[in-house]
N, C-alpha and C. Protein backbone atom coordinates (compact mmCIF):
# COMPACT_ATOMS: atom_id res chain seq x y z
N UNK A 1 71.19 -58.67 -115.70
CA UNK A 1 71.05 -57.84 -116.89
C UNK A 1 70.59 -56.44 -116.50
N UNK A 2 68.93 -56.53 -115.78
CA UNK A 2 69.31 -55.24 -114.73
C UNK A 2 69.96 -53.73 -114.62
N UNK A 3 71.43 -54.57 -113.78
CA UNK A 3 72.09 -54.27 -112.72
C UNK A 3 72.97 -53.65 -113.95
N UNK A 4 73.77 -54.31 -115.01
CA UNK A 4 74.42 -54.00 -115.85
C UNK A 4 73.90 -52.55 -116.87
N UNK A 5 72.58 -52.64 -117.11
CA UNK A 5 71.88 -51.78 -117.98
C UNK A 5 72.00 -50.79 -117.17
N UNK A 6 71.59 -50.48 -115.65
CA UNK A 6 71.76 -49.52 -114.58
C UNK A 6 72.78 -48.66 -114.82
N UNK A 7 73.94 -49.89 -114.41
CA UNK A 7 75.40 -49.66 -114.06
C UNK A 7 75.56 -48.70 -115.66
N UNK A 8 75.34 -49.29 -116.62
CA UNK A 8 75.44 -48.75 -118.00
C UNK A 8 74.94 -47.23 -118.43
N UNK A 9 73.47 -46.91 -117.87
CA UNK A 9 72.87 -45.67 -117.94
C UNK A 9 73.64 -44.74 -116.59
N UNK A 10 74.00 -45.40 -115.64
CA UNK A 10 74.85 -44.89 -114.50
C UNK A 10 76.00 -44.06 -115.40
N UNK A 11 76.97 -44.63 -115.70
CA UNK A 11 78.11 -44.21 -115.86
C UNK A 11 77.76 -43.07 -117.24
N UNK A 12 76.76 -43.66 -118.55
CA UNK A 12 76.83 -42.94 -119.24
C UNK A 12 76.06 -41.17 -119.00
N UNK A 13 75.41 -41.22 -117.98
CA UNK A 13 74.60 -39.97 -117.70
C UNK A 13 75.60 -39.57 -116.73
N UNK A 14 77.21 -39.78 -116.27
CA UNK A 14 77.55 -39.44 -115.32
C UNK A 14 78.91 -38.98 -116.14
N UNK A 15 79.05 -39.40 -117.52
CA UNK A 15 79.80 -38.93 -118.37
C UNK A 15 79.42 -37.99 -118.73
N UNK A 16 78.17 -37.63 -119.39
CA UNK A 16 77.53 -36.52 -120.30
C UNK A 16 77.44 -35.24 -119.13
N UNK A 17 77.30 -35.48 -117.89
CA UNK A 17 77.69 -34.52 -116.94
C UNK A 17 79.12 -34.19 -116.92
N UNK A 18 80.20 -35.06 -116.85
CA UNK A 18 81.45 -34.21 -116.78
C UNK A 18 81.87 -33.61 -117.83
N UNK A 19 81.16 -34.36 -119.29
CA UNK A 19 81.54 -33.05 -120.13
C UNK A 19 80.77 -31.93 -120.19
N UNK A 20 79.44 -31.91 -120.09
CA UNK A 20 78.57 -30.67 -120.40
C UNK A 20 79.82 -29.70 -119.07
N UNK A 21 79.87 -30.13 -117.47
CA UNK A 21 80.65 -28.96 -117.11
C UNK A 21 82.25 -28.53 -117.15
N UNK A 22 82.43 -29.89 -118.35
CA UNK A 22 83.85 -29.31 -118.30
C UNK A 22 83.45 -28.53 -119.72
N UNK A 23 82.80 -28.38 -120.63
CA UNK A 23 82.63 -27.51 -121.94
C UNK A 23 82.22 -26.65 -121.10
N UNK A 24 81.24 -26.21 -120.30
CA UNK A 24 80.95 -24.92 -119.50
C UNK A 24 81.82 -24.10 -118.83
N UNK A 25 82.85 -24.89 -118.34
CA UNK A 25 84.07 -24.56 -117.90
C UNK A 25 84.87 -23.79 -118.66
N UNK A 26 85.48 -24.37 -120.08
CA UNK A 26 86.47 -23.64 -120.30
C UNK A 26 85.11 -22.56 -121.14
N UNK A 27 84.28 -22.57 -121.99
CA UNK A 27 83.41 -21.55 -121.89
C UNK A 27 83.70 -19.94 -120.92
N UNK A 28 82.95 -20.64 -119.91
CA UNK A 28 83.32 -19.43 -118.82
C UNK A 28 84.90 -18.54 -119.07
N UNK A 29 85.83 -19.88 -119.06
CA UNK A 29 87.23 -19.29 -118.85
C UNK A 29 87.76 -18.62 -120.19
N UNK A 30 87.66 -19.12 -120.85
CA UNK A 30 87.39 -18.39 -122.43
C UNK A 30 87.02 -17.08 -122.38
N UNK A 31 85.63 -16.83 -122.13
CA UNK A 31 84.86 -15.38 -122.31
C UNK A 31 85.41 -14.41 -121.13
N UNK A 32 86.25 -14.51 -120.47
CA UNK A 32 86.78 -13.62 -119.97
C UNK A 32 88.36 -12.68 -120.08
N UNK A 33 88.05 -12.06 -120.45
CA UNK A 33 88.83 -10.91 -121.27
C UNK A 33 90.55 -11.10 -120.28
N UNK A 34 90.78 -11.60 -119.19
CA UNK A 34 91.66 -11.56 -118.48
C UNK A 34 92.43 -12.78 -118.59
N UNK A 35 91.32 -13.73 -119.30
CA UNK A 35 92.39 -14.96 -120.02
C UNK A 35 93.67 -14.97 -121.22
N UNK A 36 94.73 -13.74 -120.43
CA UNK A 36 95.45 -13.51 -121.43
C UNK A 36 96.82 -13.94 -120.51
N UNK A 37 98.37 -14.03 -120.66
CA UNK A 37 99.46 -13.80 -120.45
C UNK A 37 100.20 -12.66 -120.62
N UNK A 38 100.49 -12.07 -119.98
CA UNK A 38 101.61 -10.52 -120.13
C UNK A 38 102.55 -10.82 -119.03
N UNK A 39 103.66 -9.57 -119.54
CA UNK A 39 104.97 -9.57 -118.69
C UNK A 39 104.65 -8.39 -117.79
N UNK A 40 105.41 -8.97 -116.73
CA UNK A 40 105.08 -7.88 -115.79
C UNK A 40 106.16 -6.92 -116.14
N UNK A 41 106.74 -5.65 -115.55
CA UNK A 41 107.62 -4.56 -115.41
C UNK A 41 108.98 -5.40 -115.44
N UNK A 42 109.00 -6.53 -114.34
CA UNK A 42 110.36 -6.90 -114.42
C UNK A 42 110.39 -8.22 -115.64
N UNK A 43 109.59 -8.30 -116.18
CA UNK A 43 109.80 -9.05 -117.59
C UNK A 43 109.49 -10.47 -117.12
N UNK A 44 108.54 -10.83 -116.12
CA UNK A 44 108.18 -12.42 -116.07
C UNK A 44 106.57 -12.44 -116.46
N UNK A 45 106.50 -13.62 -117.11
CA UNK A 45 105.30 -13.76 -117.64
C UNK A 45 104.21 -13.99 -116.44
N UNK A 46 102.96 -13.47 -116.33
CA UNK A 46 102.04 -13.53 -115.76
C UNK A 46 100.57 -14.02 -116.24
N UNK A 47 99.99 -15.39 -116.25
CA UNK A 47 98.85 -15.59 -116.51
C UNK A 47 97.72 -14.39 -115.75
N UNK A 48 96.87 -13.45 -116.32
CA UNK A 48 96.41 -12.37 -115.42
C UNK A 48 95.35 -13.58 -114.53
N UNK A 49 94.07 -14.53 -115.48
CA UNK A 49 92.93 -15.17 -114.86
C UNK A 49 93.32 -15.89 -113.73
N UNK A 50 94.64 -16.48 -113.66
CA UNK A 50 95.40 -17.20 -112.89
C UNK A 50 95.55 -16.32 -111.73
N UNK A 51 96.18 -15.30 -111.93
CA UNK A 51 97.07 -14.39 -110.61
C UNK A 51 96.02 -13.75 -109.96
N UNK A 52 94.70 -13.27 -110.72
CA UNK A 52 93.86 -12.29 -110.32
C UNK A 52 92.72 -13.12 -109.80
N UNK A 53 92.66 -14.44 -110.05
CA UNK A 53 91.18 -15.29 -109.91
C UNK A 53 90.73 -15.18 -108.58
N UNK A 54 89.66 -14.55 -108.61
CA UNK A 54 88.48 -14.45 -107.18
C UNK A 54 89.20 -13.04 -106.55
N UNK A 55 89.83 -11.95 -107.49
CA UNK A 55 89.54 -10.85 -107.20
C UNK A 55 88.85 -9.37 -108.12
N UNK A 56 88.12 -8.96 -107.08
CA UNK A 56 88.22 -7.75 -108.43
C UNK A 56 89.45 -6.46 -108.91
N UNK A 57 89.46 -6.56 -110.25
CA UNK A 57 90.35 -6.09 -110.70
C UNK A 57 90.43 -4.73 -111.41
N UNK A 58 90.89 -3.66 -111.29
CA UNK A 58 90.98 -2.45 -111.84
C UNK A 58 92.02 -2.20 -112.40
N UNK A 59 91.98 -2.23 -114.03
CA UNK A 59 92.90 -2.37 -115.07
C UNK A 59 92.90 -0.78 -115.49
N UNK A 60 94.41 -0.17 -115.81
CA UNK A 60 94.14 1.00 -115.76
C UNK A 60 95.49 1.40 -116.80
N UNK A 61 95.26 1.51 -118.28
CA UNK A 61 96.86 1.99 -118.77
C UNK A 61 97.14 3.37 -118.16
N UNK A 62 98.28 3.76 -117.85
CA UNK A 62 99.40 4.78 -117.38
C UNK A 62 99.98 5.26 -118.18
N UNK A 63 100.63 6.37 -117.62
CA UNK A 63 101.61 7.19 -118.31
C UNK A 63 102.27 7.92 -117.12
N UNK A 64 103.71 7.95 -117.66
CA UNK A 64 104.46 8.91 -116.14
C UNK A 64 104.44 10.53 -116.57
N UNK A 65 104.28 11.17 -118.13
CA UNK A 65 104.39 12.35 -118.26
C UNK A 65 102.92 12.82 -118.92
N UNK A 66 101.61 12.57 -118.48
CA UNK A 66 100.33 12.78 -118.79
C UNK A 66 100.09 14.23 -117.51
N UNK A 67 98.81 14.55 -117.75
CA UNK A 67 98.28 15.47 -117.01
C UNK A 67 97.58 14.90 -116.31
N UNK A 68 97.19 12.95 -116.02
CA UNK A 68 96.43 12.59 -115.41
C UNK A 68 97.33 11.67 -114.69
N UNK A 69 98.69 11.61 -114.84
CA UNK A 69 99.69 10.72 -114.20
C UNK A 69 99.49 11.48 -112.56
N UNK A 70 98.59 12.31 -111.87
CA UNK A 70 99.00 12.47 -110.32
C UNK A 70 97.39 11.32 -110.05
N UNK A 71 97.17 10.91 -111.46
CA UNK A 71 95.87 9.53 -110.67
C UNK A 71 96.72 8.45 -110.01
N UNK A 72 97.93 8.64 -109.92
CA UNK A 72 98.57 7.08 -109.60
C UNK A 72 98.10 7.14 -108.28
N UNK A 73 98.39 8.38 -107.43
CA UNK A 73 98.20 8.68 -106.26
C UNK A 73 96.88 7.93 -105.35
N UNK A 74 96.02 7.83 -106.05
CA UNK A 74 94.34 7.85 -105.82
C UNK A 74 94.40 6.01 -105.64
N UNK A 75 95.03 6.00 -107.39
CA UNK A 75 95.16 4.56 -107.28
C UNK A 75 95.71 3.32 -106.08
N UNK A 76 97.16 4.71 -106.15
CA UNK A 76 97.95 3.41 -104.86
C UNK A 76 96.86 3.58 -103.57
N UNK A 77 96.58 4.53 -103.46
CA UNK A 77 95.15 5.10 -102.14
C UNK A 77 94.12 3.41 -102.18
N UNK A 78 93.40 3.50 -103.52
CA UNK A 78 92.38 2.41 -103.42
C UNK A 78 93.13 0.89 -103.21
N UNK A 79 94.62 1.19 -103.72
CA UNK A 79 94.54 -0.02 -103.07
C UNK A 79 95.63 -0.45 -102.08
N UNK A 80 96.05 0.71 -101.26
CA UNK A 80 96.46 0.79 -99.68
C UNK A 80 95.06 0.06 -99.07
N UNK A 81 93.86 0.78 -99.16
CA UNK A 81 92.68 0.65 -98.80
C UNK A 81 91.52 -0.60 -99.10
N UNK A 82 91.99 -1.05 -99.91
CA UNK A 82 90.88 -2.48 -100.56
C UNK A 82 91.75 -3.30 -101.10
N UNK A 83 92.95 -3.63 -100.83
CA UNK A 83 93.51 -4.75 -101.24
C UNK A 83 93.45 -5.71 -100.17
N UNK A 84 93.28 -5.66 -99.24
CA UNK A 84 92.90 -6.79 -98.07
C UNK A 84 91.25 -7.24 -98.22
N UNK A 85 90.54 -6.83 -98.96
CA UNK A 85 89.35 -7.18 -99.05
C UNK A 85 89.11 -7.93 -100.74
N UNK A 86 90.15 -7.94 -101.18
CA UNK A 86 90.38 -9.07 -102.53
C UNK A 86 90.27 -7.68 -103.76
N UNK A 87 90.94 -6.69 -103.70
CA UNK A 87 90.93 -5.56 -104.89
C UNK A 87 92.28 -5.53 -105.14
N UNK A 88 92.68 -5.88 -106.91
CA UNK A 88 93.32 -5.56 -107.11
C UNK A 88 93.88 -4.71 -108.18
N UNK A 89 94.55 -3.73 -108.10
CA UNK A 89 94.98 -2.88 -109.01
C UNK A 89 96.12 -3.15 -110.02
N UNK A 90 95.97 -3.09 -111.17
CA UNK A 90 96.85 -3.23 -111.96
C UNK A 90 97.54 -2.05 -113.37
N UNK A 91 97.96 -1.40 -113.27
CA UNK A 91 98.42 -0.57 -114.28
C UNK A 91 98.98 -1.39 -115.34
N UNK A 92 98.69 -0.51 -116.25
CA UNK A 92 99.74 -0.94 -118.19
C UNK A 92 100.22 0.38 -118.55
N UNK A 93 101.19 0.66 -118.64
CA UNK A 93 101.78 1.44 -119.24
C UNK A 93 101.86 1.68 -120.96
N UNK A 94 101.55 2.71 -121.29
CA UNK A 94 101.38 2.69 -122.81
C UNK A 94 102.17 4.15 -123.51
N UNK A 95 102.48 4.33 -124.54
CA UNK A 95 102.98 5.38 -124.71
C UNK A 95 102.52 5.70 -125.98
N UNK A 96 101.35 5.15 -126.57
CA UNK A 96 100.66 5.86 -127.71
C UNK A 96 99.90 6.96 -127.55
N UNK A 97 99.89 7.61 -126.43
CA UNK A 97 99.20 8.97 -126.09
C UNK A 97 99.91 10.24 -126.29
N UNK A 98 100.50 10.76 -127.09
CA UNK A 98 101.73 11.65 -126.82
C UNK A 98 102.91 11.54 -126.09
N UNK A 99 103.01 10.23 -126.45
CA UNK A 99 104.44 10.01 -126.27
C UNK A 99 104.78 10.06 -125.00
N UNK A 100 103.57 9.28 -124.05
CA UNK A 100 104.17 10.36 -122.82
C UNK A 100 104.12 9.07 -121.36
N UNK A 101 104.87 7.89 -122.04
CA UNK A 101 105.24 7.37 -121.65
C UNK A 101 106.35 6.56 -122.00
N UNK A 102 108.07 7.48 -121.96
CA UNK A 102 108.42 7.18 -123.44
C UNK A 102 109.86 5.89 -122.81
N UNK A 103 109.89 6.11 -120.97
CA UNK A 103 110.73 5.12 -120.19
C UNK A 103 110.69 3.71 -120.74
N UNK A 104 111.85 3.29 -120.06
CA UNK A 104 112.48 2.14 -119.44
C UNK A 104 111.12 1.44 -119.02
N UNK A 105 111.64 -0.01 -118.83
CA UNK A 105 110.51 -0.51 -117.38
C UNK A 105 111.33 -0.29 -116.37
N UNK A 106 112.71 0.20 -116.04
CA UNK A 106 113.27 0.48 -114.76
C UNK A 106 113.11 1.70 -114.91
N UNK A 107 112.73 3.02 -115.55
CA UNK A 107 112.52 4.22 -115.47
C UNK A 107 111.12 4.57 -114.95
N UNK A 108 109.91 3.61 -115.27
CA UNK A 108 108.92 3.21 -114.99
C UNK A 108 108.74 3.01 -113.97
N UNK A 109 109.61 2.21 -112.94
CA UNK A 109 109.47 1.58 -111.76
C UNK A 109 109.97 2.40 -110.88
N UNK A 110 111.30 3.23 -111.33
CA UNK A 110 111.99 4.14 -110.49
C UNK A 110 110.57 5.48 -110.55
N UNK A 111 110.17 5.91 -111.36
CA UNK A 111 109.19 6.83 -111.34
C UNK A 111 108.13 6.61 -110.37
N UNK A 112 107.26 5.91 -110.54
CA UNK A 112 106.02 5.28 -109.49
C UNK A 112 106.35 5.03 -108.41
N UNK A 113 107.88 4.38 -108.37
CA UNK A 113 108.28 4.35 -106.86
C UNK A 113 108.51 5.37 -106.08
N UNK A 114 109.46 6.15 -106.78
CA UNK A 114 109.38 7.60 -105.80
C UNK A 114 108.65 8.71 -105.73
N UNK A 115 108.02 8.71 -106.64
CA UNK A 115 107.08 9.56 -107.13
C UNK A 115 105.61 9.34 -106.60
N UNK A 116 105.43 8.45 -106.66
CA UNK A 116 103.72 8.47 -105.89
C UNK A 116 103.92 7.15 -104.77
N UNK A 117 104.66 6.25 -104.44
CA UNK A 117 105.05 4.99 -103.74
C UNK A 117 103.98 4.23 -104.19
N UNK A 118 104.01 3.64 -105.65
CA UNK A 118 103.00 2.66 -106.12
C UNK A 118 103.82 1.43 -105.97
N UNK A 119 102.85 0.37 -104.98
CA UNK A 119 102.99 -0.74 -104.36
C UNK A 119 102.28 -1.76 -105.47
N UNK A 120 101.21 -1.22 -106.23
CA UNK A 120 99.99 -2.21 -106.88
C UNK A 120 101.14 -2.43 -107.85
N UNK A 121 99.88 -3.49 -109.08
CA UNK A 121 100.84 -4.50 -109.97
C UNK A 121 101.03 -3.54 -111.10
N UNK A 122 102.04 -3.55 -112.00
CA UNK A 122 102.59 -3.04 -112.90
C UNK A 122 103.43 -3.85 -113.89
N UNK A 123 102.54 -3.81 -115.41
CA UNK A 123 102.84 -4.79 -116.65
C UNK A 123 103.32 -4.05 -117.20
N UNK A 124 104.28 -4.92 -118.19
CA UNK A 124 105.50 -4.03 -119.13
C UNK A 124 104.11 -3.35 -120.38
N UNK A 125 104.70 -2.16 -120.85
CA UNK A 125 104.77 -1.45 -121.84
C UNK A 125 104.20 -2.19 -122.82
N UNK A 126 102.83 -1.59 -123.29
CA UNK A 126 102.05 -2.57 -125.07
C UNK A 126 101.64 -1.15 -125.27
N UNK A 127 100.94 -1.65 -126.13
CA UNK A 127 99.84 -0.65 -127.22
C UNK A 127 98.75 -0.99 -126.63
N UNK A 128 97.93 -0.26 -126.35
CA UNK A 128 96.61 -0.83 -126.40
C UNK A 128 95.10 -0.51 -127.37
N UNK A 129 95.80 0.60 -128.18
CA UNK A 129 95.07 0.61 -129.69
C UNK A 129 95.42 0.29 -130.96
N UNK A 130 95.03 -0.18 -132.24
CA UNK A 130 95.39 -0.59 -133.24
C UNK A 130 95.28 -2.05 -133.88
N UNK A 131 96.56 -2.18 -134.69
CA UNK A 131 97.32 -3.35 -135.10
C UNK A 131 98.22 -4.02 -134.41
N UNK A 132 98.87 -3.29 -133.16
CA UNK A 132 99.87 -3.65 -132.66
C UNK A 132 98.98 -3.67 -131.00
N UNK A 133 98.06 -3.31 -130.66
CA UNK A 133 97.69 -3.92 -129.70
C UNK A 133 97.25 -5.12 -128.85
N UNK A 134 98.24 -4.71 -127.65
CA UNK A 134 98.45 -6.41 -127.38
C UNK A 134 96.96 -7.31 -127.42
N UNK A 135 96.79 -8.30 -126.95
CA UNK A 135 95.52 -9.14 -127.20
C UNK A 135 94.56 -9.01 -126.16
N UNK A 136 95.15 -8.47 -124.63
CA UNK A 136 94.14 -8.00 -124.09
C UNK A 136 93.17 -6.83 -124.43
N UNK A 137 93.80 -5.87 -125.09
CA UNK A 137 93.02 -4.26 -124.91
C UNK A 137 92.26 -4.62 -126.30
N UNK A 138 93.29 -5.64 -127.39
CA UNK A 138 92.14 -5.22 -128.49
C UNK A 138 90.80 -6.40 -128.01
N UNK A 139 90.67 -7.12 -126.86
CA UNK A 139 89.79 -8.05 -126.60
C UNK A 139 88.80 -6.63 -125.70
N UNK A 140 89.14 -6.26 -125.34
CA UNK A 140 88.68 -5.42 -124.52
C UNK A 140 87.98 -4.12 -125.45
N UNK A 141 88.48 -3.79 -126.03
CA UNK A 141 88.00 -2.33 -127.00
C UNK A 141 87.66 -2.70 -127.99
N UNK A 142 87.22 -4.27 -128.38
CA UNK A 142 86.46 -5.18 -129.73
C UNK A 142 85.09 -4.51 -129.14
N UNK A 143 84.55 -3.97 -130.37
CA UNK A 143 82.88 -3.57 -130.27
C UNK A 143 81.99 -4.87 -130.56
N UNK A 144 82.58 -5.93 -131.40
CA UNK A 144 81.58 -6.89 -131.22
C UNK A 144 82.02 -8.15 -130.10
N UNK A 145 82.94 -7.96 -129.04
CA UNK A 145 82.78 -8.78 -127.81
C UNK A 145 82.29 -8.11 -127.22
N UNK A 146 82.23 -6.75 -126.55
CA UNK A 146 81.34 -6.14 -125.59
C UNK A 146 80.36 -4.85 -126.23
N UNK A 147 79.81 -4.78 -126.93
CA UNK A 147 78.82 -3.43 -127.51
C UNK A 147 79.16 -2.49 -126.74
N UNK A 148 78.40 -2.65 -125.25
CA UNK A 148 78.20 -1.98 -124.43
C UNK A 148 79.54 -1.66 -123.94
N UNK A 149 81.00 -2.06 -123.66
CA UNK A 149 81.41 -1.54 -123.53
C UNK A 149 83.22 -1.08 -123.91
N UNK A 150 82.63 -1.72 -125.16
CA UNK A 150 84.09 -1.49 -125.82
C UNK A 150 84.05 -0.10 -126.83
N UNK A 151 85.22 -0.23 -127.43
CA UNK A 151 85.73 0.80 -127.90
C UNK A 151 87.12 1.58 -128.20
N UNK A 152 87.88 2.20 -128.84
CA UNK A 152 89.14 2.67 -128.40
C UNK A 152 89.06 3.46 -127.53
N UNK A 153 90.55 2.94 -126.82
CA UNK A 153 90.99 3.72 -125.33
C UNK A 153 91.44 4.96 -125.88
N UNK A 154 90.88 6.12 -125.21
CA UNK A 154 90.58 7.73 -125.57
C UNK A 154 91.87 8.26 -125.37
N UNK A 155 92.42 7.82 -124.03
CA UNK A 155 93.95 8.45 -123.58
C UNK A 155 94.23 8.10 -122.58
N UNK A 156 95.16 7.91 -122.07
CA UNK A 156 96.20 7.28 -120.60
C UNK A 156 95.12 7.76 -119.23
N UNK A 157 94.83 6.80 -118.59
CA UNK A 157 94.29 6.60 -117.30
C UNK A 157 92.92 6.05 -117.53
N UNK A 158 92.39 5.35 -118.76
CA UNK A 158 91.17 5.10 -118.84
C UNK A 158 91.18 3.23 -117.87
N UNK A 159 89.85 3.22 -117.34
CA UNK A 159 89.61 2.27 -116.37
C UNK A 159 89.01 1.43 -116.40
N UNK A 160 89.30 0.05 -116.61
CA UNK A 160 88.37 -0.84 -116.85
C UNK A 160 87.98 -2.05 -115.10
N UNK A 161 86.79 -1.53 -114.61
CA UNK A 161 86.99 -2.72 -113.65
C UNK A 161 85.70 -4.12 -113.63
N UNK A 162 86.47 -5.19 -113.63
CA UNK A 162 86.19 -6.93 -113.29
C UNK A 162 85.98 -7.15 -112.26
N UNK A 163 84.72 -8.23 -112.21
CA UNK A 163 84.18 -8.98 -111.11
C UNK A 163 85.07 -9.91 -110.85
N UNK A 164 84.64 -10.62 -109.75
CA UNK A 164 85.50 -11.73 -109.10
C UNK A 164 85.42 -13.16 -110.37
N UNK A 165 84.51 -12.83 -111.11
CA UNK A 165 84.86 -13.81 -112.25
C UNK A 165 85.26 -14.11 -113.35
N UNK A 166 86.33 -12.43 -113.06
CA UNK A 166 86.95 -11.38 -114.67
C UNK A 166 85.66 -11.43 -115.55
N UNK A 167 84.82 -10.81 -115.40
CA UNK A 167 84.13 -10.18 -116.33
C UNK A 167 84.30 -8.92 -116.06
N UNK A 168 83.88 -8.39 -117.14
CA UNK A 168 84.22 -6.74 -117.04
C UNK A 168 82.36 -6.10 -116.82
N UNK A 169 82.82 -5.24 -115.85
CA UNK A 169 81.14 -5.19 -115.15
C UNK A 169 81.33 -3.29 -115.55
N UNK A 170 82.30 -2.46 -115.45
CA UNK A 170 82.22 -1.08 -115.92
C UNK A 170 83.91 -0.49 -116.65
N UNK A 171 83.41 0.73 -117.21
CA UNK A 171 84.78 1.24 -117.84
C UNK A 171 84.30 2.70 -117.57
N UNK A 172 85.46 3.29 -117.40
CA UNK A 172 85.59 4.64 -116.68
C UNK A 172 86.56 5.54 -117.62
N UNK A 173 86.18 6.84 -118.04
CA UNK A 173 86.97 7.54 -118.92
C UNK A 173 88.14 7.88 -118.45
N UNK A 174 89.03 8.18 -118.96
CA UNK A 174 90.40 8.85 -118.50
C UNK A 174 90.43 10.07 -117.07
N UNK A 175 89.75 10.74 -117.43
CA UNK A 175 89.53 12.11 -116.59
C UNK A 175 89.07 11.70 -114.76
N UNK A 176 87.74 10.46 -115.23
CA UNK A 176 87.41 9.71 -114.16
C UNK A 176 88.22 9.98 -113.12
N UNK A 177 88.05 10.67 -111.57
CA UNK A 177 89.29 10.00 -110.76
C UNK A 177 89.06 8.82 -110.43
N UNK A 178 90.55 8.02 -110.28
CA UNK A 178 89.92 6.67 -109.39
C UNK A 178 89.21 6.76 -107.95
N UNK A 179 88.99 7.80 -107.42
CA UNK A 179 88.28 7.72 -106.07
C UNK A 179 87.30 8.49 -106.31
N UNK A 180 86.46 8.67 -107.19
CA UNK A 180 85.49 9.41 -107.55
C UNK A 180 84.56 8.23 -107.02
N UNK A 181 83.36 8.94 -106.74
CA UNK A 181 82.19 8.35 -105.95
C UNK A 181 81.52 7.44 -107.23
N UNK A 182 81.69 7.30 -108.39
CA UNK A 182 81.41 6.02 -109.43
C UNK A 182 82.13 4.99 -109.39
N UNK A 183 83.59 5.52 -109.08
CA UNK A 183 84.45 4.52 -108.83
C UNK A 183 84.66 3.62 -107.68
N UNK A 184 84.73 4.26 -106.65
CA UNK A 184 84.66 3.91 -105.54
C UNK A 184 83.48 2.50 -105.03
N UNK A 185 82.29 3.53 -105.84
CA UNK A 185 80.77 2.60 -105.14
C UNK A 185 80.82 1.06 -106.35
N UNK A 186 81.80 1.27 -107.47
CA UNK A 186 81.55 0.24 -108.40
C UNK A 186 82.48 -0.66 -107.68
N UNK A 187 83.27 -0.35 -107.16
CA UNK A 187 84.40 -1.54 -106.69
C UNK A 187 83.98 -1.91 -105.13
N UNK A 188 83.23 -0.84 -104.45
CA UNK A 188 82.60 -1.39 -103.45
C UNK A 188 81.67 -2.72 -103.23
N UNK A 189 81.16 -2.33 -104.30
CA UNK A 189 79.79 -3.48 -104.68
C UNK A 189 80.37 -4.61 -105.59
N UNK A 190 81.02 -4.64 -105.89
CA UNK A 190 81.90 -5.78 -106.96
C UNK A 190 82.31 -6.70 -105.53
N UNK A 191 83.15 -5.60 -104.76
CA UNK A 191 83.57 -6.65 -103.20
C UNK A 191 82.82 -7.17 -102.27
N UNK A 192 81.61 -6.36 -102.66
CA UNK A 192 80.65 -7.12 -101.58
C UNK A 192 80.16 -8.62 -102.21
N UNK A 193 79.75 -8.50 -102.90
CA UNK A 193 79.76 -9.80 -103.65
C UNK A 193 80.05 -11.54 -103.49
């Protein structure tokens, strides 16, 4: 009788553990803003938490005819330079800024390619303010998921960068360069990690 009552408190305290960490689990995976699906440039769907998991990530909407479109440069730079150390860069292209992203995704691709030789990842064309913004940016620029650091995106090149556990740890204004010494030391220390 015992052995059975044991065996009985055994299994049931060994249950209430796999759910408390499987509810903690999707928890975690939930609250992170990168638990979304988008298409990439060439139109295949991409789980981001999936593709990006256990790196840090620098999310950055674009534009090919902005005054801040020679940031691509900096960009493909950081991650010529820190993509072997788990950094990854990702652009969105948007064209609610003056219109000034108004391509193709092959006009898009032909642009970045010859134009600055951007190697990093590149997602098709959303909104990322409004009604029509896709579900990442309005998760991202919701003032009551992050206070601290949401908000609407101001204009093309604004920067959001994630820890290795997609949380979003800083956001960087448009103007920001990406190799500016804020930028730089935030993704430094995200990799050391």
């Amino acid at each position: 009788m015992r052995i059975a009552v044991g065996v009985f408190s055994f299994v049931f305290a060994g249950a209430f553990v796999m759910n408390y960490l499987a509810s903690a689990a999707s928890v975690e995976k939930s609250s992170t803003p990168l638990n979304e699906t988008m298409k990439t440039l060439e139109g295949q769907d991409v789980n981001l938490a999936d593709k990006y998991r256990g790196k840090v990530v620098l999310l950055v909407n674009v534009a090919s005819k902005c005054g801040n479109t020679p940031q691509y440069k900096p960009l493909e730079g950081l991650h010529e330079k820190y993509a072997g150390q788990g950094l990854a860069i990702v652009g969105v292209p948007c064209n609610q800024f003056g219109g000034q992203e108004p391509g193709t995704a092959a006009d898009i691709t032909e642009f970045c390619t010859k134009n600055y030789g951007v190697k990093f990842d590149m997602l098709s064309k959303v909104d990322v303010n409004g009604d029509d913004a896709c579900p990442l940016y309005k998760d991202l620029t919701s003032k009551e998921t992050d206070p601290k650091l949401g908000g609407k995106i101001t204009w093309n090149f604004e920067k959001f960068l994630f820890n290795r556990d997609g949380q979003l740890v800083a956001r960087f204004t448009p103007k920001t360069q990406p190799d500016s010494l804020e930028v730089v030391t935030a993704i430094e220390t995200e990799l050391a990690k």
